[in-house]
N, C-alpha and C. Protein backbone atom coordinates (compact mmCIF):
# COMPACT_ATOMS: atom_id res chain seq x y z
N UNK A 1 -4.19 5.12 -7.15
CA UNK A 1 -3.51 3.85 -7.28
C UNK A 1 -3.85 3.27 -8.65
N UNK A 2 -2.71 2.57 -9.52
CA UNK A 2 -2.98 2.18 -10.53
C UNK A 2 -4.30 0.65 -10.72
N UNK A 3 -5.12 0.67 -11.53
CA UNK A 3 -5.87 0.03 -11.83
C UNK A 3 -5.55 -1.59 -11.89
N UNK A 4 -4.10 -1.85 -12.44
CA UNK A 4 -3.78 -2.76 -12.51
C UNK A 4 -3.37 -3.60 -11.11
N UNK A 5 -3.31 -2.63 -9.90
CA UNK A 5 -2.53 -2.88 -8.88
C UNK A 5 -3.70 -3.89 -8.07
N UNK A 6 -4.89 -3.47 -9.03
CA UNK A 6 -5.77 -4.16 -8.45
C UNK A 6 -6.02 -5.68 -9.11
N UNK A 7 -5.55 -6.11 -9.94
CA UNK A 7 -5.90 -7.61 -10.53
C UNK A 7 -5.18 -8.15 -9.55
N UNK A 8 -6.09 -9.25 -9.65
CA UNK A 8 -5.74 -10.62 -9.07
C UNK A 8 -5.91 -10.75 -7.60
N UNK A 9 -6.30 -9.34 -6.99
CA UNK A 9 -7.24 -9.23 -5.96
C UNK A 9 -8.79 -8.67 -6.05
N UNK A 10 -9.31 -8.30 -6.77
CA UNK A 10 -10.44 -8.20 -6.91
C UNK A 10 -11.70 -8.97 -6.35
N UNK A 11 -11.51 -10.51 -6.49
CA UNK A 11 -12.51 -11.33 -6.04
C UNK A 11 -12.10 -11.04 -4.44
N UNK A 12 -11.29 -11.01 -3.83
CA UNK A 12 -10.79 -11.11 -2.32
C UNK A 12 -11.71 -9.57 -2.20
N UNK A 13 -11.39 -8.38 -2.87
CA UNK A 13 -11.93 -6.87 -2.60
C UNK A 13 -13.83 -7.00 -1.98
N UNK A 14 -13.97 -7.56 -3.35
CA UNK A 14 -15.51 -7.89 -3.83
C UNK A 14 -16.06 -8.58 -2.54
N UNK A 15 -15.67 -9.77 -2.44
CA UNK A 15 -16.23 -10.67 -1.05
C UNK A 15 -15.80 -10.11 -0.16
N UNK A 16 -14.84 -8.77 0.51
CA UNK A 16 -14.91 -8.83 1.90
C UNK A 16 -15.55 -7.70 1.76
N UNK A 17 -16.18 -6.81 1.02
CA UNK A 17 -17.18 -5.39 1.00
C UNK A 17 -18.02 -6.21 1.23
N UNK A 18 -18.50 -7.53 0.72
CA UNK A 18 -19.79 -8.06 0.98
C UNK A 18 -19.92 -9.08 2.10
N UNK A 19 -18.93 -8.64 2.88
CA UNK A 19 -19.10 -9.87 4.00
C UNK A 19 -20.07 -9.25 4.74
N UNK A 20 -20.38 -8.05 4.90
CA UNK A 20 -21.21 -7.73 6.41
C UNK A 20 -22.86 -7.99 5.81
N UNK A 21 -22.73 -7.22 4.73
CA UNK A 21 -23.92 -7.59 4.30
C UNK A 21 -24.06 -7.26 2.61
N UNK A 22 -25.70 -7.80 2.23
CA UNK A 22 -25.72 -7.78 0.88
C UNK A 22 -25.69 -6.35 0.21
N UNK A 23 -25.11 -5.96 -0.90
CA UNK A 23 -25.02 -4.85 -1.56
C UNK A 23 -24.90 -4.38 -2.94
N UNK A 24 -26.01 -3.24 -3.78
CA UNK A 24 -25.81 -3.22 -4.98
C UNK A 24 -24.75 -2.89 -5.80
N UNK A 25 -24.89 -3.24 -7.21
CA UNK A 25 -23.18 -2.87 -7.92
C UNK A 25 -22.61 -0.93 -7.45
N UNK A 26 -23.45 -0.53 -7.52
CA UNK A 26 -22.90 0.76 -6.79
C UNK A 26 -22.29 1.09 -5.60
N UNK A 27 -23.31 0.33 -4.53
CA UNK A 27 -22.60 0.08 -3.30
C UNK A 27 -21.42 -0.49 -2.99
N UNK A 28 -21.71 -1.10 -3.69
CA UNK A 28 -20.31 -2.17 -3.99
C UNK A 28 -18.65 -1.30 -4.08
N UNK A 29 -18.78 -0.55 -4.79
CA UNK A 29 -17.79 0.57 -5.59
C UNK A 29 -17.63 1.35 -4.58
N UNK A 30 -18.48 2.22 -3.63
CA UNK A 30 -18.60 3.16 -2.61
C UNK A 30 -17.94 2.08 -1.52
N UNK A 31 -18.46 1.09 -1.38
CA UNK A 31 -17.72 0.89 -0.23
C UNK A 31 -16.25 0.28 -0.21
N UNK A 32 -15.65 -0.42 -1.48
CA UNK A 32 -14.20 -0.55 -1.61
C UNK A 32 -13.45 0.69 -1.65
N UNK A 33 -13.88 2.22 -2.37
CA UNK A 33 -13.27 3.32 -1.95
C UNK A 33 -13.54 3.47 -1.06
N UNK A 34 -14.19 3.61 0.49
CA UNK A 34 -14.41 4.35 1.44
C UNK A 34 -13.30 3.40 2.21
N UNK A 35 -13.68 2.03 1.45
CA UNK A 35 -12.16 1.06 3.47
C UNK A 35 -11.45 1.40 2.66
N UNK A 36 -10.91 2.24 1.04
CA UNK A 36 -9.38 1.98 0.98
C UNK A 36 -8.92 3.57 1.10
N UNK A 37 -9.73 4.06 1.73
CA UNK A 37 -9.48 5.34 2.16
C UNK A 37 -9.67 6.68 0.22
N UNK A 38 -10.57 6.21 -0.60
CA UNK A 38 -10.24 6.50 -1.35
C UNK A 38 -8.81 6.23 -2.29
N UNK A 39 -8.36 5.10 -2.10
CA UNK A 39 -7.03 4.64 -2.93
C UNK A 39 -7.58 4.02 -4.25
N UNK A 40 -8.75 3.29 -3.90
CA UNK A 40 -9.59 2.07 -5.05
C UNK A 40 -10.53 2.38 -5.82
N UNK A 41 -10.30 2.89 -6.66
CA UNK A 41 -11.72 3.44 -7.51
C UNK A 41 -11.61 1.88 -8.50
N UNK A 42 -13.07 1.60 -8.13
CA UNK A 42 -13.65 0.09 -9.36
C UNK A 42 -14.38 1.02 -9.99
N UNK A 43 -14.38 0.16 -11.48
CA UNK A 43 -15.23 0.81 -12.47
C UNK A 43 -16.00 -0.42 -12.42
N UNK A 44 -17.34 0.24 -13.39
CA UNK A 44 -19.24 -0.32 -13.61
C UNK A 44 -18.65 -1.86 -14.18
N UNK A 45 -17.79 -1.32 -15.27
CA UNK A 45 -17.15 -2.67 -16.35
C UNK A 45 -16.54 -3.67 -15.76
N UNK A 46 -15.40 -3.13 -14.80
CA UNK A 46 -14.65 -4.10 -14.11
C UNK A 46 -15.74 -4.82 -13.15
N UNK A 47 -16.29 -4.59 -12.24
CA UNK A 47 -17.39 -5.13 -10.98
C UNK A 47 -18.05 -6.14 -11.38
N UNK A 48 -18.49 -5.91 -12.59
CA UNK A 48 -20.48 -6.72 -13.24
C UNK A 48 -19.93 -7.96 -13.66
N UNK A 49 -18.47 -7.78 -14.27
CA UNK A 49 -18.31 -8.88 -14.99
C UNK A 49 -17.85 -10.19 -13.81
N UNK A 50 -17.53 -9.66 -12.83
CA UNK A 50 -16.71 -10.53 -11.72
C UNK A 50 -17.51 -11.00 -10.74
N UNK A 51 -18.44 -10.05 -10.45
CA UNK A 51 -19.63 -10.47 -9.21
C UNK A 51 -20.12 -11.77 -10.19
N UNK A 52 -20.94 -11.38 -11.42
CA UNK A 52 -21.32 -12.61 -12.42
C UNK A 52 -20.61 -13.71 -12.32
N UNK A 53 -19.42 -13.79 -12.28
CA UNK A 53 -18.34 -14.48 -12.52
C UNK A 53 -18.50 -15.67 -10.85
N UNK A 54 -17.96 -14.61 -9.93
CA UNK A 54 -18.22 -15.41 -8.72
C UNK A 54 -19.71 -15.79 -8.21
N UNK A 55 -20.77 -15.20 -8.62
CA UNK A 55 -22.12 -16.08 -8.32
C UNK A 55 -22.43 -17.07 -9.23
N UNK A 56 -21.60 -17.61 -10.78
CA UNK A 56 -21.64 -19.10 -11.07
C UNK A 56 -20.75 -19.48 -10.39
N UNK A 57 -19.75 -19.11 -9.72
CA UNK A 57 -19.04 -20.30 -9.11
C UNK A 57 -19.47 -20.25 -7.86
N UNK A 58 -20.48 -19.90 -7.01
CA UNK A 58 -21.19 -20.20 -6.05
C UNK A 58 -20.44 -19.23 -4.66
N UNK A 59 -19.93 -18.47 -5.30
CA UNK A 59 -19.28 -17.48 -4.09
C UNK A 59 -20.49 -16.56 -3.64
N UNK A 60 -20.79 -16.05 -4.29
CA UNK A 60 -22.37 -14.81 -4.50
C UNK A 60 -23.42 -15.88 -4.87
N UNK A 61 -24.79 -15.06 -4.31
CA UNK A 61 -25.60 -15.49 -4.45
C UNK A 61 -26.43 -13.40 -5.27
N UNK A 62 -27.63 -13.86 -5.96
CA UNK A 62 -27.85 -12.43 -6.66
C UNK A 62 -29.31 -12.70 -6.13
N UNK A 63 -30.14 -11.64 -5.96
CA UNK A 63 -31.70 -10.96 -6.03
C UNK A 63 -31.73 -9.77 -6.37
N UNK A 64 -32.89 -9.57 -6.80
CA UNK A 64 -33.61 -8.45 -7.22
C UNK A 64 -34.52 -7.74 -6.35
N UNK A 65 -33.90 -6.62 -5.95
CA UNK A 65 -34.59 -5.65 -4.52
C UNK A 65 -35.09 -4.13 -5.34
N UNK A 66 -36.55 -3.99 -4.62
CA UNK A 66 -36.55 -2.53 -5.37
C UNK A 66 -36.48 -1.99 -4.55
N UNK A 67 -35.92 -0.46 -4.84
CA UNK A 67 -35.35 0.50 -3.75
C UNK A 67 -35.74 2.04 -4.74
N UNK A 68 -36.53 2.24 -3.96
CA UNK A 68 -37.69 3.69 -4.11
C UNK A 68 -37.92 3.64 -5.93
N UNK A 69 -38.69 2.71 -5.77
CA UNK A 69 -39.02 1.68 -7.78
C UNK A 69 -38.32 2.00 -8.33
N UNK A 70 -36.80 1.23 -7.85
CA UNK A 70 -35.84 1.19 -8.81
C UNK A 70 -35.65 0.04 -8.57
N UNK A 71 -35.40 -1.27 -9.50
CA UNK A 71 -35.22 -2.22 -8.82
C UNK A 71 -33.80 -2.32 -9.59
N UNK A 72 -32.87 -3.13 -8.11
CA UNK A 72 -31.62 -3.15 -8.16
C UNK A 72 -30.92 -4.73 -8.15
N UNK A 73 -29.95 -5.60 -8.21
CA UNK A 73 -29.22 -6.52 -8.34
C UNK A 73 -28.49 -5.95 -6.78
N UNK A 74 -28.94 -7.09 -6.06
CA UNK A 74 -28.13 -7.20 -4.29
C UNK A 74 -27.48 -8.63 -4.59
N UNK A 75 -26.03 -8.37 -4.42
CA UNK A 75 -25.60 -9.65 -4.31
C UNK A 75 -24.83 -10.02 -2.33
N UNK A 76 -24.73 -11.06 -2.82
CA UNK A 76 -24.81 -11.28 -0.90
C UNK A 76 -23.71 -12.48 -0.87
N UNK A 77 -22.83 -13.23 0.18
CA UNK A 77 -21.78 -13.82 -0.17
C UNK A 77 -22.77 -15.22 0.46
N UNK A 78 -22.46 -16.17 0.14
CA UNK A 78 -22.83 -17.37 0.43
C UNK A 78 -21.34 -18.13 1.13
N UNK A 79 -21.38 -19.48 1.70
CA UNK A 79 -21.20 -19.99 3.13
C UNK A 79 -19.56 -20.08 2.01
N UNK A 80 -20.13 -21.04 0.80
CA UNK A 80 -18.72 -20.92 0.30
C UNK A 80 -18.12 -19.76 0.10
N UNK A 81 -18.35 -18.63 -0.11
CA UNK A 81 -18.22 -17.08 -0.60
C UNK A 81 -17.13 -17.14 1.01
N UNK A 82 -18.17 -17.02 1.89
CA UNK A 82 -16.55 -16.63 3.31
C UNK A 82 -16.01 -17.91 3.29
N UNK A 83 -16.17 -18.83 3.19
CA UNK A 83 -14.58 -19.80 3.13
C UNK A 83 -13.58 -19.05 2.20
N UNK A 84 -13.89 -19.04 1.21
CA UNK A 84 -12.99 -18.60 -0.03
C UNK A 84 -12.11 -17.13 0.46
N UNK A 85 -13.04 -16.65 0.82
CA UNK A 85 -12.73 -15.04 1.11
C UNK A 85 -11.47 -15.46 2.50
N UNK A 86 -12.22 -16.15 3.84
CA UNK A 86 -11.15 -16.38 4.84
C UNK A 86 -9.43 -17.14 4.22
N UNK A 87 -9.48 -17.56 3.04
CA UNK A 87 -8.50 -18.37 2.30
C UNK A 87 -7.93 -16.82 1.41
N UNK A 88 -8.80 -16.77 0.99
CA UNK A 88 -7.86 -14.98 0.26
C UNK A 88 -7.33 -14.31 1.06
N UNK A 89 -7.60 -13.99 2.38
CA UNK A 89 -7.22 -13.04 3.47
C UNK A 89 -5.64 -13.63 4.04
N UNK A 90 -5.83 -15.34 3.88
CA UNK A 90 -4.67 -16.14 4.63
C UNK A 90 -3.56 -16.02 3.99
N UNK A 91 -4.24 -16.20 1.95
CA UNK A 91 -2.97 -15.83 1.08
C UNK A 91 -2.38 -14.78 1.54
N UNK A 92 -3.23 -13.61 1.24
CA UNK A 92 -2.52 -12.49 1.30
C UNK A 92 -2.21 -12.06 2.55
N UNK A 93 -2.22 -12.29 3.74
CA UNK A 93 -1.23 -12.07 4.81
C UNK A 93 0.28 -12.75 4.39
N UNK A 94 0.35 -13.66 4.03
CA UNK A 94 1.43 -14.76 3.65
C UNK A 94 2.28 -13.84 2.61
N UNK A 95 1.51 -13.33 1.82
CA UNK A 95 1.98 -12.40 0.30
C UNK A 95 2.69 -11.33 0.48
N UNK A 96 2.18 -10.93 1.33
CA UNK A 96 2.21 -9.21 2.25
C UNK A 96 3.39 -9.53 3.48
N UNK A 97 3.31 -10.84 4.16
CA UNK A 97 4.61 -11.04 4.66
C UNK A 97 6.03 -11.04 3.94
N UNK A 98 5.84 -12.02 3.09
CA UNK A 98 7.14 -12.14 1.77
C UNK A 98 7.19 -11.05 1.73
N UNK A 99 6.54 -10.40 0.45
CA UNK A 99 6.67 -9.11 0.36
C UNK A 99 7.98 -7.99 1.28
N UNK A 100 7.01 -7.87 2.66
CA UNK A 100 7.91 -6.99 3.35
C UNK A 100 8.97 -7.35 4.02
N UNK A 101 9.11 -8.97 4.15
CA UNK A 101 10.30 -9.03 4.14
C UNK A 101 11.37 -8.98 3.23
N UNK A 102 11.40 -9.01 1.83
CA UNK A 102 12.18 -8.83 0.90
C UNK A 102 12.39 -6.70 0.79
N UNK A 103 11.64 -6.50 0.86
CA UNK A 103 11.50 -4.67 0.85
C UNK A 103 12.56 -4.24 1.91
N UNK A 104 11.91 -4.56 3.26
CA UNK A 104 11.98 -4.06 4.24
C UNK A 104 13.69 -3.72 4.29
N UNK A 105 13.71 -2.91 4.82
CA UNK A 105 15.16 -2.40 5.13
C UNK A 105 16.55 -3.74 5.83
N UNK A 106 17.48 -3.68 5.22
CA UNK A 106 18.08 -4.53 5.90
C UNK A 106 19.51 -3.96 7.03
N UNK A 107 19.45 -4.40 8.11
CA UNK A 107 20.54 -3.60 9.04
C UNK A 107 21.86 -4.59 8.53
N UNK A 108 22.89 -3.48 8.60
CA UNK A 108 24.33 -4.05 7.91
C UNK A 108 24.74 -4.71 9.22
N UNK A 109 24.97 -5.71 8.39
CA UNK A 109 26.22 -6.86 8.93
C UNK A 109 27.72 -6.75 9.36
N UNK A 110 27.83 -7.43 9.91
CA UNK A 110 29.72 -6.92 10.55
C UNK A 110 30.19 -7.64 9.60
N UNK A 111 31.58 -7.45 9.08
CA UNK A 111 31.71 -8.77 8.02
C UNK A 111 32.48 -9.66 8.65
N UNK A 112 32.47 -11.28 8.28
CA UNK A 112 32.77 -11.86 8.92
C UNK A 112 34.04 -12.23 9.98
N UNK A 113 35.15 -11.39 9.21
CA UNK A 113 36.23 -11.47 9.23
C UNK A 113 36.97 -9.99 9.85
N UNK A 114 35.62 -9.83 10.61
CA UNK A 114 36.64 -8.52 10.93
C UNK A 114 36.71 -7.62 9.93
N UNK A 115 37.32 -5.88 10.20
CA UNK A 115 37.42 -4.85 9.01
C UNK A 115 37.45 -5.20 7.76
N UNK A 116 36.38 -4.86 7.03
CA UNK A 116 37.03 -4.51 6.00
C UNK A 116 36.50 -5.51 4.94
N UNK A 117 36.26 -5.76 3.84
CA UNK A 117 35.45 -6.63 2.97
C UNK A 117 36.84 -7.14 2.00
């Protein structure tokens, strides 16, 4: 899937990998490819700058965990983090409705008047 297909959902991607629980920038990446069935590959560049991004605006919260003395950046969603995220999910049902209704196949019409146009 193209890279671009992913802007402007990203923060929605980011907070619902991290709804269950807290996870490093790697994890992070593994687990948006694994729910998108492998469709979503995030890169190191794209992730760091956005998690940063949403823990000043109080979506993420960040610590420092070591894991077999490596110490790693766990970010974790805070109370505003799932409001925001339950509001991204609402857009995009709404988005994804439009959407398929404009796509979706349309069954032909009789014309009004009887045979014939």
């Amino acid at each position: 899937m193209r890279q671009d297909a992913v802007r402007g959902h990203l923060d929605g991607l980011l907070l619902a990998v991290l709804e269950p629980a807290p996870l490093h920038g790697y994890a992070i990446i593994t687990a948006v490819q694994q729910r998108s069935g492998g469709a979503l590959e995030l890169r190191t560049g794209t992730i760091y700058p956005a998690l940063n991004r949403l823990e000043r605006l109080g979506l993420l919260r960040s610590t420092w965990e070591s894991e077999g003395g490596r110490k790693r950046r766990c970010y974790a969603l805070t109370e505003a983090g799932a409001r925001f995220l339950a509001d991204e999910r609402s857009a995009w049902q709404d988005f994804t409705a439009a959407i398929g209704s404009v796509l979706a196949p349309v069954a032909p019409h009789p014309h009004p008047h009887g045979q014939g146009a």
